[in-house]
C-alpha atoms as a PDB file:
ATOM      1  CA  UNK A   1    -224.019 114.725 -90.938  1.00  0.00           C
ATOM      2  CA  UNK A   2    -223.213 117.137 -88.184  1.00  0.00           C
ATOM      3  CA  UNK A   3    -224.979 114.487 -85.413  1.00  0.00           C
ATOM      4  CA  UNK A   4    -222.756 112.532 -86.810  1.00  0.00           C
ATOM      5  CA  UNK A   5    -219.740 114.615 -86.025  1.00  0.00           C
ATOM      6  CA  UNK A   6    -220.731 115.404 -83.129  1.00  0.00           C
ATOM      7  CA  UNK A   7    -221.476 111.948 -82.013  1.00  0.00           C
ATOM      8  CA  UNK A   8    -217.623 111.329 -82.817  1.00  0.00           C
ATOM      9  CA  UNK A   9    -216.490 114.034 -81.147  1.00  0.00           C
ATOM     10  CA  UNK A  10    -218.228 113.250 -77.847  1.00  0.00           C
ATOM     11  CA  UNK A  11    -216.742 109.265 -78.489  1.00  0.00           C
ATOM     12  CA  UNK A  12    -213.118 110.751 -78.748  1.00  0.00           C
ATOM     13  CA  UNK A  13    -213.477 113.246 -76.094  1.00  0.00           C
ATOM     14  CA  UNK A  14    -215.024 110.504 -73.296  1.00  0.00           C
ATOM     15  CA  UNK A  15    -211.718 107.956 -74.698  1.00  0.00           C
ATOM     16  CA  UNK A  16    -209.800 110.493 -73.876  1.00  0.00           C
ATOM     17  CA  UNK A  17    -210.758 111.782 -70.515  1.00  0.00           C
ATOM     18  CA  UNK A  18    -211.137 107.854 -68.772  1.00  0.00           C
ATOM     19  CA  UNK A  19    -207.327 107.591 -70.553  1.00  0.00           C
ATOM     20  CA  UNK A  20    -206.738 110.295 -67.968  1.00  0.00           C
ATOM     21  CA  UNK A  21    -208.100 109.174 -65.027  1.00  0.00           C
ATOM     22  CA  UNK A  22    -206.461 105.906 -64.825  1.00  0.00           C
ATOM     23  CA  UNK A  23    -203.045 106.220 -62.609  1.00  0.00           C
ATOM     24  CA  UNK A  24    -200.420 103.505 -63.428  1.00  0.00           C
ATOM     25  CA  UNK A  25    -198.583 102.047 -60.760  1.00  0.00           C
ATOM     26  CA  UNK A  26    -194.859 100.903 -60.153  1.00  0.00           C
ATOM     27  CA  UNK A  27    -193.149  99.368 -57.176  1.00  0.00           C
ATOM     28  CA  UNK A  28    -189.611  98.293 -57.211  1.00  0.00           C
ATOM     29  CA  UNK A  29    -187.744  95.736 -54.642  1.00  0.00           C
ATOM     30  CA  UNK A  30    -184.748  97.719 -52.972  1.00  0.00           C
ATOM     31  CA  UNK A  31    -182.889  94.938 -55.508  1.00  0.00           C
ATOM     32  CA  UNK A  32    -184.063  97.226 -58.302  1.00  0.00           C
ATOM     33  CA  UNK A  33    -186.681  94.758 -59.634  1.00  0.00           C
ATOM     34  CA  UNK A  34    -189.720  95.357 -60.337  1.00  0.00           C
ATOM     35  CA  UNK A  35    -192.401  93.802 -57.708  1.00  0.00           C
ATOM     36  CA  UNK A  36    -195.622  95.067 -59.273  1.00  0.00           C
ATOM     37  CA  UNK A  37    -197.274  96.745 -61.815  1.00  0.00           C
ATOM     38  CA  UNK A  38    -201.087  97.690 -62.351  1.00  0.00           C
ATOM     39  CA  UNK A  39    -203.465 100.610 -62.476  1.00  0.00           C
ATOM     40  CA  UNK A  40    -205.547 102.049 -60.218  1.00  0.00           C
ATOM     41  CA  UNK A  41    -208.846 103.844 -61.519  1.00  0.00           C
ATOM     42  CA  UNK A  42    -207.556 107.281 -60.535  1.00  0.00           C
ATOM     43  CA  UNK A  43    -204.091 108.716 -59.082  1.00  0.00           C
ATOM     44  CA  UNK A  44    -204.210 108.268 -55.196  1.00  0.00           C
ATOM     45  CA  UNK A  45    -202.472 111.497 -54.581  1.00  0.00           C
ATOM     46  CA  UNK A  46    -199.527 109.963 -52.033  1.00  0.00           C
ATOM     47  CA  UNK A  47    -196.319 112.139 -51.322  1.00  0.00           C
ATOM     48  CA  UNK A  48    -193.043 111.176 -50.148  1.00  0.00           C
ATOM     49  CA  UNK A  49    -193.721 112.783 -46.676  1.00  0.00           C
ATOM     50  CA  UNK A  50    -197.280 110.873 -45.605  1.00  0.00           C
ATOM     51  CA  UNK A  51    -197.738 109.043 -42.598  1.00  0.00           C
ATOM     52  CA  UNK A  52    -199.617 105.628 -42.960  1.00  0.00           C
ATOM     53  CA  UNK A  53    -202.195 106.743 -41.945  1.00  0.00           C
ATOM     54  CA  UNK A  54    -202.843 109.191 -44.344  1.00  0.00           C
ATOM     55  CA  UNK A  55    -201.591 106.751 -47.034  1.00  0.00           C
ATOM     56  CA  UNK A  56    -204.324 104.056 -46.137  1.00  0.00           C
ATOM     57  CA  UNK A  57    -207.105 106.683 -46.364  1.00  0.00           C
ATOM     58  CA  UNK A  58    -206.053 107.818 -50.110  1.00  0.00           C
ATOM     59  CA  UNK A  59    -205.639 104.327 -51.189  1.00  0.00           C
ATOM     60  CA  UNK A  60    -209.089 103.610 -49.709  1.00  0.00           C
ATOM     61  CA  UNK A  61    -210.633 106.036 -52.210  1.00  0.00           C
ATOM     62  CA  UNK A  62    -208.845 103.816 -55.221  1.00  0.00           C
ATOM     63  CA  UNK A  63    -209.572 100.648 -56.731  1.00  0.00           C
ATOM     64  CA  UNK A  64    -207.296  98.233 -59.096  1.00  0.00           C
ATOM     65  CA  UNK A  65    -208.243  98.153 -62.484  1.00  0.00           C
ATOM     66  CA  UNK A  66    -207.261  95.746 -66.204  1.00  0.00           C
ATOM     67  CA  UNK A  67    -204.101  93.473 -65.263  1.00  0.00           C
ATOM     68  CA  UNK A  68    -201.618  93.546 -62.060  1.00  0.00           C
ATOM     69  CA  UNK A  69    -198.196  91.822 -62.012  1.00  0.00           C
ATOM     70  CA  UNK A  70    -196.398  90.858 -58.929  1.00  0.00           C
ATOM     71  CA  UNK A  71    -192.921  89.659 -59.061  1.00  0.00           C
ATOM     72  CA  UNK A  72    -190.670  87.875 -56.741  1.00  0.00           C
ATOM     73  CA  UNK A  73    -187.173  89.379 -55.738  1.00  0.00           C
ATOM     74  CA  UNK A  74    -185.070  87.206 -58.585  1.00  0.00           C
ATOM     75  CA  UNK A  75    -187.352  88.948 -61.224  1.00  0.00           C
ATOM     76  CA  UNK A  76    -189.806  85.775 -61.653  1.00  0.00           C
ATOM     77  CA  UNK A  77    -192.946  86.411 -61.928  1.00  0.00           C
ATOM     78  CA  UNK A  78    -195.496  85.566 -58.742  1.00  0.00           C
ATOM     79  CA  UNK A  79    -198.778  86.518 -59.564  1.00  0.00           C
ATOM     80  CA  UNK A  80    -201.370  87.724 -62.091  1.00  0.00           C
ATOM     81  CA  UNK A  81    -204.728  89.234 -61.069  1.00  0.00           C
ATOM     82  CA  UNK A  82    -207.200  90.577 -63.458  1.00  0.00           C
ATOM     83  CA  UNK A  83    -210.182  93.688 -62.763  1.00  0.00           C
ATOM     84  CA  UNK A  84    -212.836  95.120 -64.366  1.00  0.00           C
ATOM     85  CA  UNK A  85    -213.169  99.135 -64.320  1.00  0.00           C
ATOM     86  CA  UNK A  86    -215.153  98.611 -61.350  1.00  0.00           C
ATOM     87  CA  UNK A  87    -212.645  97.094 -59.276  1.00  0.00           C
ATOM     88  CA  UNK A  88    -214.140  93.628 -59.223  1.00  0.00           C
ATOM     89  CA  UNK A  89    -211.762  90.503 -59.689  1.00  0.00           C
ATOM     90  CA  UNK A  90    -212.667  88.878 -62.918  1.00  0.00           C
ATOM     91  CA  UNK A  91    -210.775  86.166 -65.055  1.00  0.00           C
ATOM     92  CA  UNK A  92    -208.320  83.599 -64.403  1.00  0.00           C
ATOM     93  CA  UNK A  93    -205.883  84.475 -61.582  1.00  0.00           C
ATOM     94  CA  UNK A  94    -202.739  82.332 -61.390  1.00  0.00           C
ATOM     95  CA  UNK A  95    -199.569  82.741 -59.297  1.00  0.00           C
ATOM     96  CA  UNK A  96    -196.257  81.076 -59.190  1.00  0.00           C
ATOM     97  CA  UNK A  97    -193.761  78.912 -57.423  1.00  0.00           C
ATOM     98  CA  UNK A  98    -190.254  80.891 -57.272  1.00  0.00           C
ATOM     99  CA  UNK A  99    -189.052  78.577 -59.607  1.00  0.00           C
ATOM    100  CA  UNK A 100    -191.278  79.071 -62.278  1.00  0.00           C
ATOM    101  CA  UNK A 101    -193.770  76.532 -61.538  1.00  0.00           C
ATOM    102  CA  UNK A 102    -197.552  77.286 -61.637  1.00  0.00           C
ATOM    103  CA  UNK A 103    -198.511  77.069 -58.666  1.00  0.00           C
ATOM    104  CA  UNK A 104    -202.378  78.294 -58.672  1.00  0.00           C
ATOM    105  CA  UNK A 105    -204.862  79.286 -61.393  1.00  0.00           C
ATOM    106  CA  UNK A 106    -208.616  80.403 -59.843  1.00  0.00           C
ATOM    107  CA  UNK A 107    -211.349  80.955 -62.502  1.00  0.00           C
ATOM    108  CA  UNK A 108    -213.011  84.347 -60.328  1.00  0.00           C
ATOM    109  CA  UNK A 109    -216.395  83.847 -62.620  1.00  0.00           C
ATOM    110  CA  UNK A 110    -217.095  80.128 -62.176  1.00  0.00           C
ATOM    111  CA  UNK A 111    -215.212  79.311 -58.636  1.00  0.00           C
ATOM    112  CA  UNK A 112    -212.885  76.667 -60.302  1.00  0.00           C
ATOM    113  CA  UNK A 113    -209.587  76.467 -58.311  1.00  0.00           C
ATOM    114  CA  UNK A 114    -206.032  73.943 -58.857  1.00  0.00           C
ATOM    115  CA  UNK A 115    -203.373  74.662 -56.710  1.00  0.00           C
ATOM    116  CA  UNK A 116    -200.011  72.686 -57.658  1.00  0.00           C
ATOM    117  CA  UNK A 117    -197.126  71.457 -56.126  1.00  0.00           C
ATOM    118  CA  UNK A 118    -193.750  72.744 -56.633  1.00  0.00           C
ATOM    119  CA  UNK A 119    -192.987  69.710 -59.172  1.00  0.00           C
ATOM    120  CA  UNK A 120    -195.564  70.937 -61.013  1.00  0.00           C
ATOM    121  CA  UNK A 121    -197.672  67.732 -60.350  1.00  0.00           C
ATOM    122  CA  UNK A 122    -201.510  68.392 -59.579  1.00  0.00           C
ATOM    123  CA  UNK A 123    -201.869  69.671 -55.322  1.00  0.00           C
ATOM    124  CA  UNK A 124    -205.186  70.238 -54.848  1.00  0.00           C
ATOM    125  CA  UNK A 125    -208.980  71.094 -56.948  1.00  0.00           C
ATOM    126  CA  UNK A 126    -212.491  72.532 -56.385  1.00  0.00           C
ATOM    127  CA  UNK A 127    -214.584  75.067 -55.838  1.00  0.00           C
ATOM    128  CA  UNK A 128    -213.711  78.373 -54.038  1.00  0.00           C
ATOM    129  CA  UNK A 129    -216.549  81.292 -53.645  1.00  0.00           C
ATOM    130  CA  UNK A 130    -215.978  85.282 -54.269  1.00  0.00           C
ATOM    131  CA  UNK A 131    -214.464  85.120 -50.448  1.00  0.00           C
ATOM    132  CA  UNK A 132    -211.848  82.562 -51.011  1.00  0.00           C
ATOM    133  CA  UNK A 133    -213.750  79.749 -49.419  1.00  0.00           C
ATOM    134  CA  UNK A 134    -213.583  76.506 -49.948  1.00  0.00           C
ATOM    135  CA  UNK A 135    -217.148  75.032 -51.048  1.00  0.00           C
ATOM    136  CA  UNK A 136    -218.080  71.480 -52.541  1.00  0.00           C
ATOM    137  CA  UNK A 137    -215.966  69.006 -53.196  1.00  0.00           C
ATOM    138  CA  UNK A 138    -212.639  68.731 -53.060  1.00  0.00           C
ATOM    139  CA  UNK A 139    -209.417  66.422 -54.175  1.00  0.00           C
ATOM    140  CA  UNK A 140    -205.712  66.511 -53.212  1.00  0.00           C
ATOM    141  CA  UNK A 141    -202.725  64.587 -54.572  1.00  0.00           C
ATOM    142  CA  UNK A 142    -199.352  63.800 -53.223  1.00  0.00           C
ATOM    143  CA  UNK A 143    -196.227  65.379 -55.340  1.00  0.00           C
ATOM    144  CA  UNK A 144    -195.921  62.105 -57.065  1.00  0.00           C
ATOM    145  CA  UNK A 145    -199.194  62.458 -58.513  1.00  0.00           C
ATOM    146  CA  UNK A 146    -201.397  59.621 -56.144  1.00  0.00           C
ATOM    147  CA  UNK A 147    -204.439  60.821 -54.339  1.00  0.00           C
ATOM    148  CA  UNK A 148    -204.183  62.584 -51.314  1.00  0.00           C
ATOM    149  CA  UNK A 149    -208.135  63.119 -49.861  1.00  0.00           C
ATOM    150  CA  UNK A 150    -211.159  63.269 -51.156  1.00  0.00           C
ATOM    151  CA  UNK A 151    -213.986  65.424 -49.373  1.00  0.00           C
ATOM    152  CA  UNK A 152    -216.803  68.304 -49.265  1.00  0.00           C
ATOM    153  CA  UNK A 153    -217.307  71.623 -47.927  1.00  0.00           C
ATOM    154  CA  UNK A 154    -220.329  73.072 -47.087  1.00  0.00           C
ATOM    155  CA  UNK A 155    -221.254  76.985 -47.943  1.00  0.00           C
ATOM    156  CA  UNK A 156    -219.338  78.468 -45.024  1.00  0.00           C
ATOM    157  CA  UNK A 157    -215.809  76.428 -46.052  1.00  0.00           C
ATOM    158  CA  UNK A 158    -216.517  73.536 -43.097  1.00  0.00           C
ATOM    159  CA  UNK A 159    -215.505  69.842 -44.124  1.00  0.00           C
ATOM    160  CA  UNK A 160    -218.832  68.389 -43.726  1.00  0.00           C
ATOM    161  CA  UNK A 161    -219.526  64.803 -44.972  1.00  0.00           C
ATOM    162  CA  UNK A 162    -217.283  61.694 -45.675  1.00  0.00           C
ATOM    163  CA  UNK A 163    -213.409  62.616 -46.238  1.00  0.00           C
ATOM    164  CA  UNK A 164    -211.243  59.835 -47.069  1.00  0.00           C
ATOM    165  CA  UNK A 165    -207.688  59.838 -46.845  1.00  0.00           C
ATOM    166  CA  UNK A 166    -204.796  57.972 -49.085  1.00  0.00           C
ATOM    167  CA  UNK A 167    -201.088  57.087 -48.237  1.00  0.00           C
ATOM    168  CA  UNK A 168    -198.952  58.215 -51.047  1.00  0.00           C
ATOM    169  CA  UNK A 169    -199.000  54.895 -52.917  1.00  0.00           C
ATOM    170  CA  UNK A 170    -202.468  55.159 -53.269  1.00  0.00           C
ATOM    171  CA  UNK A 171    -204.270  53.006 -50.749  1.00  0.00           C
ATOM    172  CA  UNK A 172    -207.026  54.394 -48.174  1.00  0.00           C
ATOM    173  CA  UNK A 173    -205.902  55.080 -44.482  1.00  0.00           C
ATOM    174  CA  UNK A 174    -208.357  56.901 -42.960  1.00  0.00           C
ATOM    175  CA  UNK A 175    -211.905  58.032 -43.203  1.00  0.00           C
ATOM    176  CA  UNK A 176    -213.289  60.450 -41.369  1.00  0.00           C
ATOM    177  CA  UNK A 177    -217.085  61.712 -41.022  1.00  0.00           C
ATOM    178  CA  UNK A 178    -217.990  65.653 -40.666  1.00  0.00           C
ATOM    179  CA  UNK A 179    -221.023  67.904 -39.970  1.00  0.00           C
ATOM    180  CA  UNK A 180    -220.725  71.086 -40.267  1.00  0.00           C
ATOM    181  CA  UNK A 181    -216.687  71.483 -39.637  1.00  0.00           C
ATOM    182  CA  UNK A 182    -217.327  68.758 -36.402  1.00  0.00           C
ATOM    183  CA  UNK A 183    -215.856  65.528 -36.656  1.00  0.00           C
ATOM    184  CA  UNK A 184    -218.315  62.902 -36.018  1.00  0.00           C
ATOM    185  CA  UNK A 185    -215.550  59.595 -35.599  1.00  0.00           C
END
C-alpha cells in the first residue's frame, strides 16, 4: 500500500514540475490583436532591454511545443502548427487565406500536401518531405477547378520526368520532358 502511495506521489509530483517548465507565449500586432500564441518547452529568459543578438541565442536554447496559432492583422486566423514535447512538427498543419479560405493543410507524418486557391477551389497536391520539398508526383488546377499540370519530382524537389501542361478549359498545351531539374525539349 505505501508503494502504492508513493508511486502516486512521484506521478503527481513529475505532472507537476513539466506543468512548470513549459513557458506560454503571446505576441500582439501594434493593432492590439493577437498574432500568435504557443508554448515553448521552457521560459527563454528575454528582457525588455536585449539586443538581438542576445535574443536569438536564448531562443536558440527553446523549442515550440503542443499547438501554435498565428493570426493575421484583422484577427483571422493564418496558421496552425502542431509539436510534440520534443520540438518535432507532427500532425496536420493548415494555414489560411485572409479571407478565411483554407489555403494549405500538410499531413507532417505521411508527406501529404493540398494547397488551395483563394476561391477555395483545389491549387495544387502531393508529396512534400520533413524539409518542405516537393517529391513524387504532383497535380495543379486552375481556380475554376480544370487541371493545371501534371508531373514528378525526384528526392531532391527537381521536376524530373514527363510534365504536361493544360489551358484552363482543360485541353493539353504543352509537354515538357525533365531529368533531374534539366529540361530535356
Amino acid at each position: 500500500m505505501k508503494m502504492k502511495k508513493l508511486i502516486t506521489l512521484a506521478i503527481f509530483m513529475s505532472a507537476t514540475l513539466w506543468s512548470f517548465a513549459q513557458y506560454s507565449h503571446v505576441a500582439v500586432g501594434p493593432n492590439g490583436n493577437k498574432i500568435e500564441e504557443g508554448q515553448y518547452n521552457a521560459d527563454p529568459g528575454i528582457l525588455p532591454n536585449d539586443s538581438k543578438e542576445v535574443v536569438a541565442n536564448k531562443m536558440a536554447s527553446v523549442y515550440k511545443i503542443g499547438v501554435w496559432k498565428y493570426w493575421f492583422d484583422n484577427g483571422q486566423l493564418s496558421a496552425e502548427e502542431h509539436y510534440d514535447n520534443n520540438g518535432t512538427a507532427i500532425g496536420d498543419w493548415k494555414t489560411w487565406h485572409p479571407s478565411g479560405q483554407l489555403a494549405s493543410e500538410v499531413d507532417k507524418a505521411s508527406g501529404a500536401a493540398v494547397y488551395y486557391h483563394p476561391n477555395g477551389q483545389k491549387a495544387e497536391e502531393g508529396m512534400i518531405n520533413a524539409s518542405q520539398v516537393r517529391t513524387g508526383a504532383w497535380k495543379g488546377w486552375h481556380d475554376n477547378g480544370q487541371l493545371n499540370y501534371t508531373g514528378s519530382y525526384n528526392a531532391n524537389g527537381e521536376k524530373n520526368g514527363t510534365w504536361t501542361f493544360y489551358d484552363s478549359a482543360g485541353n493539353v498545351f504543352a509537354t515538357e520532358n525533365y531529368s533531374n531539374g534539366t529540361k530535356l525539349n
